[in-house]
PDB file of N, CA and C in Angstrom:
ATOM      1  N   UNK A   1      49.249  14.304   5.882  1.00  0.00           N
ATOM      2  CA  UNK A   1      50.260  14.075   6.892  1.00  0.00           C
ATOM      3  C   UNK A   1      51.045  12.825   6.531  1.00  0.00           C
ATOM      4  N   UNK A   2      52.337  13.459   6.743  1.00  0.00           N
ATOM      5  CA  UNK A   2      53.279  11.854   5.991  1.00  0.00           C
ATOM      6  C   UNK A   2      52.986  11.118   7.301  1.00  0.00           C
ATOM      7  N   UNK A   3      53.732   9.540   7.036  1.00  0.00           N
ATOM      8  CA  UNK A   3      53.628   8.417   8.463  1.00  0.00           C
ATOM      9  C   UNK A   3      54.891   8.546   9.020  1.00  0.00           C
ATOM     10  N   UNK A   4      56.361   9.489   8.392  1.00  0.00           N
ATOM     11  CA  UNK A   4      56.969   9.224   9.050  1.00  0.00           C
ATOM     12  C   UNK A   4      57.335   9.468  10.822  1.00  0.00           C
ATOM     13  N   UNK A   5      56.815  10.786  10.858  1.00  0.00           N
ATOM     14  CA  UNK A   5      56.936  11.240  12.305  1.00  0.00           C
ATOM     15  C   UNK A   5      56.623   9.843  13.473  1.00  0.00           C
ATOM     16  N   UNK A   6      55.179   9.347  12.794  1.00  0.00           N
ATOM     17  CA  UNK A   6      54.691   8.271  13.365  1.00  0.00           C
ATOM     18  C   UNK A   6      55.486   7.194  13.923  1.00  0.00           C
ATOM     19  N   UNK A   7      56.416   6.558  12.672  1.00  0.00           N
ATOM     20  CA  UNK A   7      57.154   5.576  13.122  1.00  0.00           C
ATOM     21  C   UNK A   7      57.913   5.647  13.502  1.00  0.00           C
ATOM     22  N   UNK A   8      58.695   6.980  13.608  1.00  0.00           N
ATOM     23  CA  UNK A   8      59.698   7.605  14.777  1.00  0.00           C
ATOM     24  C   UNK A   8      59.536   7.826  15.898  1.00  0.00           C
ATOM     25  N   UNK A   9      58.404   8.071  16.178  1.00  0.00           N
ATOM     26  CA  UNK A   9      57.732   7.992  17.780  1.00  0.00           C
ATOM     27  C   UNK A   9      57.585   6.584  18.634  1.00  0.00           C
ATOM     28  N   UNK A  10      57.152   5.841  17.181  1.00  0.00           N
ATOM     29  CA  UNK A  10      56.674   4.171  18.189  1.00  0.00           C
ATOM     30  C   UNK A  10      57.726   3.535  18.045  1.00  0.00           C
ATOM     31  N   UNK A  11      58.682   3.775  17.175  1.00  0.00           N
ATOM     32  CA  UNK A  11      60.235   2.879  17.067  1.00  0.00           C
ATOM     33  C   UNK A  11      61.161   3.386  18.749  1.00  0.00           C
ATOM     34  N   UNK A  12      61.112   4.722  18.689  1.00  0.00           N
ATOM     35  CA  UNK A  12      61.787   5.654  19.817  1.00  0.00           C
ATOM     36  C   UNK A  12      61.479   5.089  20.989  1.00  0.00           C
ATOM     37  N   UNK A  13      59.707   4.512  21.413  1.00  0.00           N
ATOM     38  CA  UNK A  13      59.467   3.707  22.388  1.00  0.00           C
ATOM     39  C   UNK A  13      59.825   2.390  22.751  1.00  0.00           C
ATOM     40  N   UNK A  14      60.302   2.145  21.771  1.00  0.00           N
ATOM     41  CA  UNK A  14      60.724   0.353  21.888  1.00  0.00           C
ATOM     42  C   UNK A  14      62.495   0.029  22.134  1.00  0.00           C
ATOM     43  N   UNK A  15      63.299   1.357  21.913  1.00  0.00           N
ATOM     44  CA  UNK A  15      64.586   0.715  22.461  1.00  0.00           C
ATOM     45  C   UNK A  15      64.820   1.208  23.691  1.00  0.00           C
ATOM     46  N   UNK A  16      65.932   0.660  24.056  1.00  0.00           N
ATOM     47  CA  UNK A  16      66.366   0.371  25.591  1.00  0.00           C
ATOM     48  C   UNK A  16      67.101   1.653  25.634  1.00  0.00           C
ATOM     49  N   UNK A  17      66.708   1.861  27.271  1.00  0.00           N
ATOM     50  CA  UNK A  17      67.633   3.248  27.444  1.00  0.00           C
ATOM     51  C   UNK A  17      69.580   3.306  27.197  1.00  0.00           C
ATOM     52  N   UNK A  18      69.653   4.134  27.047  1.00  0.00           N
ATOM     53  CA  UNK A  18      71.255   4.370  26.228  1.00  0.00           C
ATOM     54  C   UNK A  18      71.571   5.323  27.132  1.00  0.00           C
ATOM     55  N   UNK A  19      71.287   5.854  28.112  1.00  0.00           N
ATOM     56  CA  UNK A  19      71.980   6.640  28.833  1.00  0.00           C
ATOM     57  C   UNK A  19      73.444   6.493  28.503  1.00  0.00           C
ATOM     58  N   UNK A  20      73.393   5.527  29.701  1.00  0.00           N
ATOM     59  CA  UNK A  20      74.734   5.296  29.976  1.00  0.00           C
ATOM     60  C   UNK A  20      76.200   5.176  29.619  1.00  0.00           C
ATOM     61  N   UNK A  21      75.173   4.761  28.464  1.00  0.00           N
ATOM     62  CA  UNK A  21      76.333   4.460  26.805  1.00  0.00           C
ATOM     63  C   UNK A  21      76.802   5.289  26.110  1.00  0.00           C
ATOM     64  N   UNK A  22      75.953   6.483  26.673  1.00  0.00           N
ATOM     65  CA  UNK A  22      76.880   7.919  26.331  1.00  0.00           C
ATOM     66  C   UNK A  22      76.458   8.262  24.884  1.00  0.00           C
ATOM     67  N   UNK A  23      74.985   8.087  24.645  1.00  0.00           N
ATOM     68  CA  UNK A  23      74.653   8.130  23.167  1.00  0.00           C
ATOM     69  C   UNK A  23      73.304   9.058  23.367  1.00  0.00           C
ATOM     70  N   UNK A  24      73.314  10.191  22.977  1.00  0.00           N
ATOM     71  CA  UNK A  24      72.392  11.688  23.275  1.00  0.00           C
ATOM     72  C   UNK A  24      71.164  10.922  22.394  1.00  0.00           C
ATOM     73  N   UNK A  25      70.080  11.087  23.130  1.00  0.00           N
ATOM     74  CA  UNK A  25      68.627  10.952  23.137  1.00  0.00           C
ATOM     75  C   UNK A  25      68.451  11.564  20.921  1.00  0.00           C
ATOM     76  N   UNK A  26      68.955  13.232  20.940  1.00  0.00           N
ATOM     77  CA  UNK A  26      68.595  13.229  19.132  1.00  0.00           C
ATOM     78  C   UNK A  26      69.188  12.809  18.660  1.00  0.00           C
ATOM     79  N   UNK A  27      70.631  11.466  18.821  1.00  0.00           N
ATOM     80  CA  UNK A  27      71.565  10.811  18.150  1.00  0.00           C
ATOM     81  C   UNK A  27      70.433   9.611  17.491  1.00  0.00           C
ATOM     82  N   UNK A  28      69.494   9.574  18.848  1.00  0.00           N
ATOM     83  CA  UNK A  28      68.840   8.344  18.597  1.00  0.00           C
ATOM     84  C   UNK A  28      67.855   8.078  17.908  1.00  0.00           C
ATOM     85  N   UNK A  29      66.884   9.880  17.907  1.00  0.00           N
ATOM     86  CA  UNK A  29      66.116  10.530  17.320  1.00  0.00           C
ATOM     87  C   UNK A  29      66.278  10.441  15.814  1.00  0.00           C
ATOM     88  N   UNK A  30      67.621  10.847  15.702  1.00  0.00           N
ATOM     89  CA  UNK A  30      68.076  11.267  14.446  1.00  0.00           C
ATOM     90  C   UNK A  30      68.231  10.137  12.806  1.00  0.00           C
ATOM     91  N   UNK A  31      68.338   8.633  14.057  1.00  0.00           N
ATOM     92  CA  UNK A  31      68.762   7.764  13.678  1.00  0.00           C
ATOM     93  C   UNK A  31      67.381   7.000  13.061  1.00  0.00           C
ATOM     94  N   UNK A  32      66.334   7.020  14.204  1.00  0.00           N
ATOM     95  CA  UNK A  32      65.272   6.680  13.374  1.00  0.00           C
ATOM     96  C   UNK A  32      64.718   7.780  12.116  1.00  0.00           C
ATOM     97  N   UNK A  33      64.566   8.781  12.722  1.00  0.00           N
ATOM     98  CA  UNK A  33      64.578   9.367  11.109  1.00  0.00           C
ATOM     99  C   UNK A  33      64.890   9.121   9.981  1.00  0.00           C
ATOM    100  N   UNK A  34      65.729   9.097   9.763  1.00  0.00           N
ATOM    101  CA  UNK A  34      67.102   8.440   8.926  1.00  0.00           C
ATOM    102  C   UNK A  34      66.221   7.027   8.045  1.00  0.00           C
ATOM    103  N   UNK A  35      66.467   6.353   8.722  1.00  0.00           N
ATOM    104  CA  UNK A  35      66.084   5.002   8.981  1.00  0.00           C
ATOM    105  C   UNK A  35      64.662   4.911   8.287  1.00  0.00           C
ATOM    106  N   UNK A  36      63.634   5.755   8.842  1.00  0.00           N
ATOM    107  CA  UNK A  36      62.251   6.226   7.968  1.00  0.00           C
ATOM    108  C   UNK A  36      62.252   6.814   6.930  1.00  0.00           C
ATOM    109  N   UNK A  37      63.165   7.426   6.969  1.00  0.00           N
ATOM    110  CA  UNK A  37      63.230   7.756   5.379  1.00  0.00           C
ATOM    111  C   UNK A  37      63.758   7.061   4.290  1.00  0.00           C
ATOM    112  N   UNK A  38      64.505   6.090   4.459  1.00  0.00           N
ATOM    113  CA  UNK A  38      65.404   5.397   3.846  1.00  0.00           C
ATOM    114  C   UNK A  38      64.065   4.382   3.411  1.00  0.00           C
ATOM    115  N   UNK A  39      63.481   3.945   4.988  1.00  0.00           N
ATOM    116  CA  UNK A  39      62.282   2.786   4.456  1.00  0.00           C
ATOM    117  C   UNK A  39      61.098   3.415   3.206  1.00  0.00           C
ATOM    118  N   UNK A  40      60.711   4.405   3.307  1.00  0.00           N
ATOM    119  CA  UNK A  40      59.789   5.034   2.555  1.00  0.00           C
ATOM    120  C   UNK A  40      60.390   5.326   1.620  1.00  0.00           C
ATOM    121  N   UNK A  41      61.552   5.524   1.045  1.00  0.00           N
ATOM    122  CA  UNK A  41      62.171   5.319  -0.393  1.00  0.00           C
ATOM    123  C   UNK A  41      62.187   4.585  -0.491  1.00  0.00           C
ATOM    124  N   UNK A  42      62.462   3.466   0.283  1.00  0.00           N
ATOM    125  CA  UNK A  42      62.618   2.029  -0.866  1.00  0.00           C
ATOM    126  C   UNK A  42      60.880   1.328  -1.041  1.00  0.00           C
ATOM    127  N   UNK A  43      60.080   1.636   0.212  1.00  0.00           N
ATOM    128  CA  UNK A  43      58.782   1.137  -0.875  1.00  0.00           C
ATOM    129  C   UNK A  43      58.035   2.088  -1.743  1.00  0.00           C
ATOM    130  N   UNK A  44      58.369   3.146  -2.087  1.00  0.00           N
ATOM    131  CA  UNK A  44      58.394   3.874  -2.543  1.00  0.00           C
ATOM    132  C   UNK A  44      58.875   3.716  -4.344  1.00  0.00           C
ATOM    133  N   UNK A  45      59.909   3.199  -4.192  1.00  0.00           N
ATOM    134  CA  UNK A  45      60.899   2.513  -5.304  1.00  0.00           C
ATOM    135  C   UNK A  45      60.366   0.888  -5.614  1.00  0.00           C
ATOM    136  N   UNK A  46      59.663   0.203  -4.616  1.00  0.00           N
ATOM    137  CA  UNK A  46      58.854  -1.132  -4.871  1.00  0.00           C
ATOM    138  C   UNK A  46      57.630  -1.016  -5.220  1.00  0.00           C
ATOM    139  N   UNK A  47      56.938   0.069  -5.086  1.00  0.00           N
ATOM    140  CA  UNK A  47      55.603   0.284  -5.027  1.00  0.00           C
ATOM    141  C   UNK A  47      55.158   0.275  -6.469  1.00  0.00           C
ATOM    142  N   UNK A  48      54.324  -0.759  -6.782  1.00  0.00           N
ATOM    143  CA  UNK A  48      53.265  -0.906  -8.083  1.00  0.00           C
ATOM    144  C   UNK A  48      52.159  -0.069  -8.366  1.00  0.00           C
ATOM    145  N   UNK A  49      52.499   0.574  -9.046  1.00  0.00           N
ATOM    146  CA  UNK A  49      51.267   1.680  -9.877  1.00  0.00           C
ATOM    147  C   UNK A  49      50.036   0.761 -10.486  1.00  0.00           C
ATOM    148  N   UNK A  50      48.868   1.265  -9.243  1.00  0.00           N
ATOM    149  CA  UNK A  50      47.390   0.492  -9.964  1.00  0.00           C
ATOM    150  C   UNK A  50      46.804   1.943 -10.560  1.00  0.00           C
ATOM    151  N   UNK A  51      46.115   1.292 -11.800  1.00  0.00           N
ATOM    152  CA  UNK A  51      45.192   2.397 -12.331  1.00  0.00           C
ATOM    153  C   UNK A  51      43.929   2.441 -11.615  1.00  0.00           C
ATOM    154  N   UNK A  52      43.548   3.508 -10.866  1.00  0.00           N
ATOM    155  CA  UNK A  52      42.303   3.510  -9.932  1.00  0.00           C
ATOM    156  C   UNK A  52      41.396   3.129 -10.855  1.00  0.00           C
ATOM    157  N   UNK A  53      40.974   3.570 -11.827  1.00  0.00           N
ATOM    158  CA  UNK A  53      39.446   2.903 -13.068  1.00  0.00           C
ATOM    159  C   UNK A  53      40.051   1.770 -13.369  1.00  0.00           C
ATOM    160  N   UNK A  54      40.935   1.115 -12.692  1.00  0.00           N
ATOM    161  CA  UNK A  54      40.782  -0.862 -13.303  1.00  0.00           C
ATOM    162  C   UNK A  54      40.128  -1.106 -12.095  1.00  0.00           C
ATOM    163  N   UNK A  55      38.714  -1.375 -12.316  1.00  0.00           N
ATOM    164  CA  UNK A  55      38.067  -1.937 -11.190  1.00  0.00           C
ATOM    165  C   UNK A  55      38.641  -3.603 -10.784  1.00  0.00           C
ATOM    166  N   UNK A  56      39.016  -4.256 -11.864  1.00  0.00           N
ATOM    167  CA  UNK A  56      39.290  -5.774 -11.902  1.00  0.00           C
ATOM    168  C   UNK A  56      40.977  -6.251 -11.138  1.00  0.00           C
ATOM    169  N   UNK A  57      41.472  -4.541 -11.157  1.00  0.00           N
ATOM    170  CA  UNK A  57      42.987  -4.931 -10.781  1.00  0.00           C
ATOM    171  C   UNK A  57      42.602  -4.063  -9.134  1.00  0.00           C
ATOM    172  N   UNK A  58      41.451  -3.352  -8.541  1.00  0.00           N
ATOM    173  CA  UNK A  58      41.027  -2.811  -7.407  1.00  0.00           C
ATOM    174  C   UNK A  58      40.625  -4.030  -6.757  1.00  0.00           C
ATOM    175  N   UNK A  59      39.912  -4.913  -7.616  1.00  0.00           N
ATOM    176  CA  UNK A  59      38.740  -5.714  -6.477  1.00  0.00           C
ATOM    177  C   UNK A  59      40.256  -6.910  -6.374  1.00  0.00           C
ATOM    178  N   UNK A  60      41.272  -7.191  -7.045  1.00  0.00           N
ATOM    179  CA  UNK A  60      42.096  -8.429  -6.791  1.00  0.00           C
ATOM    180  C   UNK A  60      42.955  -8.095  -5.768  1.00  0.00           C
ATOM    181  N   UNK A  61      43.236  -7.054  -6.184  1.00  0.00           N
ATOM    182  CA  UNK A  61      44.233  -6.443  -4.685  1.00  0.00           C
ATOM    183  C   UNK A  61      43.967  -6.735  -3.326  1.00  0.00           C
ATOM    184  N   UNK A  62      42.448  -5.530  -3.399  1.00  0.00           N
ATOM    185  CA  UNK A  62      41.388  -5.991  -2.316  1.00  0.00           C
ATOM    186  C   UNK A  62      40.976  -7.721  -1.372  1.00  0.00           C
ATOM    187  N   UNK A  63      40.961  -8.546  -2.920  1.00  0.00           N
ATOM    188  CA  UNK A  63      40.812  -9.833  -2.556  1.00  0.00           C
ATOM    189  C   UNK A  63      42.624 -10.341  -1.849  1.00  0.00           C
ATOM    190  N   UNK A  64      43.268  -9.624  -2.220  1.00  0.00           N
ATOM    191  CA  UNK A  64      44.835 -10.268  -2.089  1.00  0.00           C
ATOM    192  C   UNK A  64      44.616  -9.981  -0.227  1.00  0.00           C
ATOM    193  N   UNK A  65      44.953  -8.561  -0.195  1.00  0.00           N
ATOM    194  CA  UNK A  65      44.964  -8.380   0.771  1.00  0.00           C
ATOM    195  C   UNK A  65      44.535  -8.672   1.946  1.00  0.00           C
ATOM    196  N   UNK A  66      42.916  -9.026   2.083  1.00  0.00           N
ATOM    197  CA  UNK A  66      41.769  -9.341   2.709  1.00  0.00           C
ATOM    198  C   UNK A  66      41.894 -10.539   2.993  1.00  0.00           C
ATOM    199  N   UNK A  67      42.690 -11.385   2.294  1.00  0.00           N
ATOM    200  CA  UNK A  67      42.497 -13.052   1.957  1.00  0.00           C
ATOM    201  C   UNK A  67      43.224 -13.562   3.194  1.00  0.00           C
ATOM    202  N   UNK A  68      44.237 -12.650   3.945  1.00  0.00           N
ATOM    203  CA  UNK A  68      44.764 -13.861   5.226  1.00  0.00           C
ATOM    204  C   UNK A  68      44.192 -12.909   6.589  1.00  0.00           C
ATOM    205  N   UNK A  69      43.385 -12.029   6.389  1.00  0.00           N
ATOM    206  CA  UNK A  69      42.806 -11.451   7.727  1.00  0.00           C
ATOM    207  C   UNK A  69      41.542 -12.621   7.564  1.00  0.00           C
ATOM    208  N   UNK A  70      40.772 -12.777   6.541  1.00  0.00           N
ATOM    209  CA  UNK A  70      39.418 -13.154   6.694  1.00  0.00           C
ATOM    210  C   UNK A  70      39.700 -14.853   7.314  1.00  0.00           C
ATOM    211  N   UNK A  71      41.123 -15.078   6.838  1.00  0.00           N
ATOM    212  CA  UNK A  71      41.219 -16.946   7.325  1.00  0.00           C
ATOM    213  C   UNK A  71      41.363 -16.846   9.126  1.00  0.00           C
ATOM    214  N   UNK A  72      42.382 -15.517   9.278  1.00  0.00           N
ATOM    215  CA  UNK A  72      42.879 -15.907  10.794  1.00  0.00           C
ATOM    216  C   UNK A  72      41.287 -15.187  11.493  1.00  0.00           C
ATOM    217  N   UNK A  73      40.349 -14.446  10.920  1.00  0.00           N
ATOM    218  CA  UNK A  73      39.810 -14.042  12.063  1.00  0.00           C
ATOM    219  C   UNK A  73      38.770 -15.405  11.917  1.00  0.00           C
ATOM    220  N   UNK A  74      38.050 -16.189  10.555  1.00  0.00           N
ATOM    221  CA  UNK A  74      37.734 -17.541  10.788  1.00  0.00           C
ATOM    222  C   UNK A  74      38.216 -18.647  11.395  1.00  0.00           C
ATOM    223  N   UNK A  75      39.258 -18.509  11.802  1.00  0.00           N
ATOM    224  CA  UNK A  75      40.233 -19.548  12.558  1.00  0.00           C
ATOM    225  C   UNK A  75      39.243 -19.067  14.277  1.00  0.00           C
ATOM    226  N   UNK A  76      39.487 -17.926  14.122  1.00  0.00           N
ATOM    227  CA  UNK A  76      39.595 -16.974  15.760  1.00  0.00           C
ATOM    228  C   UNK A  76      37.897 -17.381  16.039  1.00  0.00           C
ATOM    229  N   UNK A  77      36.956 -17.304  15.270  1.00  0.00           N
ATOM    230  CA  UNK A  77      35.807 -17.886  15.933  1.00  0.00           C
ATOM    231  C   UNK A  77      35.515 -19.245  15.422  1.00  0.00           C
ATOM    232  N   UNK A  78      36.094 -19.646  14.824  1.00  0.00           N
ATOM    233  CA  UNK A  78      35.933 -21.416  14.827  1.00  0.00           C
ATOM    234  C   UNK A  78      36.355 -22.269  16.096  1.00  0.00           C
ATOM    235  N   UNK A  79      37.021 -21.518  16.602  1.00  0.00           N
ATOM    236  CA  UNK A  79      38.185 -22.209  17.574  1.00  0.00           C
ATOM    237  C   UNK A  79      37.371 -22.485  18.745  1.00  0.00           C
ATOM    238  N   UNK A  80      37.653 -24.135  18.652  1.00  0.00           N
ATOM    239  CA  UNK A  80      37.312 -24.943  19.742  1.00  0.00           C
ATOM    240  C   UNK A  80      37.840 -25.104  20.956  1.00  0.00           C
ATOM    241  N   UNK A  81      38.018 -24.620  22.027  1.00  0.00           N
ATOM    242  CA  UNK A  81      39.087 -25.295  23.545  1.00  0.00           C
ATOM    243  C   UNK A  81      39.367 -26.325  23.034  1.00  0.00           C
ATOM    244  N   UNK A  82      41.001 -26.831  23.478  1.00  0.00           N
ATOM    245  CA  UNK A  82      41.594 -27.610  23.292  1.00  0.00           C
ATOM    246  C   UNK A  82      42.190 -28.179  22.297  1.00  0.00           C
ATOM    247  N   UNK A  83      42.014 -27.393  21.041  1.00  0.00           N
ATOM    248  CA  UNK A  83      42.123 -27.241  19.757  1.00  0.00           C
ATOM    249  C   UNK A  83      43.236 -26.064  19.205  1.00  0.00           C
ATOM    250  N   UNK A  84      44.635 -26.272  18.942  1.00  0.00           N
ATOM    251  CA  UNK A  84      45.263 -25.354  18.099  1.00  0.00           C
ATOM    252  C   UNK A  84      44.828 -24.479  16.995  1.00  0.00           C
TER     253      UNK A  84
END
């Protein structure tokens, strides 16, 4: 299942109604579509080819990625009252 449907649904929830403005509900539909597809070509077109058997270029990624969840959720139980 692609993600785009997805982000057309939760984008669709977040703008303001347009009634009024005289702009039809699949104009708006249509627009995020659009819009999702355009995004998924371009990371698509950014996206770096890892070789799955480089375990050494799997585990750095892994470490890349992982590296600012593991600080903020150590922040999140370090955290003292009264303390930023």
């Amino acid at each position: 299942m692609s993600p785009e449907p997805n982000l057309v649904s939760t984008n669709a929830g977040r703008c303001n109604p347009v009634g009024p403005a005289g702009i039809h509900p699949t104009q708006i539909s249509d627009g995020f579509q659009y819009a999702t597809n355009r995004a998924v070509e371009y990371l698509d077109d950014i996206a770096v080819k890892v070789d799955l058997s480089d375990r050494e270029a799997l585990l750095k990624n892994a470490v890349t990625s992982l590296n600012s969840k593991v600080r903020l959720i150590g922040r999140f139980w370090t955290h003292e009252p009264g303390r930023p």
